[in-house]
Protein backbone atom coordinates (compact mmCIF):
# COMPACT_ATOMS: atom_id res chain seq x y z
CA UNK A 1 15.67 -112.18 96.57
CA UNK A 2 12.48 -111.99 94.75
CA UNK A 3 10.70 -115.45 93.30
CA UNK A 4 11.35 -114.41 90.04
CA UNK A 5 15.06 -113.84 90.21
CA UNK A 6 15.29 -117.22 91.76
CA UNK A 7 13.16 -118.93 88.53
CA UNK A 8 15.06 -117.20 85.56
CA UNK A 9 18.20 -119.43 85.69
CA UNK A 10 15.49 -121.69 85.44
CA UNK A 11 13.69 -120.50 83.06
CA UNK A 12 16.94 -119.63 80.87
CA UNK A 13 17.69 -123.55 80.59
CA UNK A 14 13.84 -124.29 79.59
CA UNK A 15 14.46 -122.07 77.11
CA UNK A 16 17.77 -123.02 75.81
CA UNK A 17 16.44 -126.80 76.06
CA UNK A 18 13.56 -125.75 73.63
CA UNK A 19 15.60 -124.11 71.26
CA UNK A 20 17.96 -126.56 71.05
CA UNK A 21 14.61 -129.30 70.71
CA UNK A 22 13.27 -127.08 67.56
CA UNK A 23 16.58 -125.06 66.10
CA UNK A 24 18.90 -126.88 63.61
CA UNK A 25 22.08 -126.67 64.59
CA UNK A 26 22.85 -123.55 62.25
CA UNK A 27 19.83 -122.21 63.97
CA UNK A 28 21.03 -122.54 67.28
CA UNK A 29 24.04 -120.76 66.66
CA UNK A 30 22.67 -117.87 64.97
CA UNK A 31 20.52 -117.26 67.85
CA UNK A 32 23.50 -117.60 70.17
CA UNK A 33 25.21 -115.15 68.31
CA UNK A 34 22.28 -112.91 68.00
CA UNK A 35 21.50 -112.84 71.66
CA UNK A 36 25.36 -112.58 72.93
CA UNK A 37 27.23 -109.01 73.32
CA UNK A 38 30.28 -108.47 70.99
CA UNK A 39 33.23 -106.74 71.92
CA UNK A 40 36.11 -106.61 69.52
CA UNK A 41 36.45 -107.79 65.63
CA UNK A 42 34.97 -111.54 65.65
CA UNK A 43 36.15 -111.95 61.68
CA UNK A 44 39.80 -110.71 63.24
CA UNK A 45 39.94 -113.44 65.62
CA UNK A 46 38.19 -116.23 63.87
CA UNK A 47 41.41 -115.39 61.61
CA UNK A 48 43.69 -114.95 63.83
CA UNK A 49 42.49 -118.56 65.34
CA UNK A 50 42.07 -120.41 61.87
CA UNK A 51 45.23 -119.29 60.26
CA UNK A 52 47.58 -121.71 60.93
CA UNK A 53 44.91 -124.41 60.53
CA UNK A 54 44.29 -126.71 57.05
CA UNK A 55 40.68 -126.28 55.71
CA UNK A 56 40.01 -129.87 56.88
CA UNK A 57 41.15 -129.40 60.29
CA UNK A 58 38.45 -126.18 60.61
CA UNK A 59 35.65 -128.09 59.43
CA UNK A 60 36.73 -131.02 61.65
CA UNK A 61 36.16 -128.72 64.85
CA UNK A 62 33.29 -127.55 63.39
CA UNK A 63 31.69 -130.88 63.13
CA UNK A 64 32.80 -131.46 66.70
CA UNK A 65 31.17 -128.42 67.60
CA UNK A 66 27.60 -129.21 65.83
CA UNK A 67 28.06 -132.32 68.16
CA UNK A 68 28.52 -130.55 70.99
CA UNK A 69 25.63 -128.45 70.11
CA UNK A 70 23.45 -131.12 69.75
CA UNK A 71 24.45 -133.33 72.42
């Protein structure tokens, strides 16, 4: 295995670490979702997940998440 294949999972959390250092939290994720492959309808299940859930209990987990994130 080459030198550099053995330094990118390295290199991967550097740059996460940095990112996550200099991105707000909204930042973060948009670059998250920027950089990750989609497969399917992500509005569909975001629905699908959400809609037996009160407004306050979304933006509770969503406020645990930003914690998570910046944690």
């Amino acid at each position: 295995m080459s030198e550099a294949a053995v330094e990118s999972p390295k290199v991967m959390e550097k740059v996460f670490n940095i990112l996550k250092r200099e991105l707000s939290a909204e930042e973060y994720l948009v670059y998250l979702q920027t950089i990750t492959p989609r497969i399917g309808d992500a509005t569909r299940e975001l629905r699908d997940i959400t809609k037996k859930m009160s407004l306050e209990e979304v933006l509770r987990k969503a406020k645990q998440m930003e914690k998570t994130l910046n944690a």
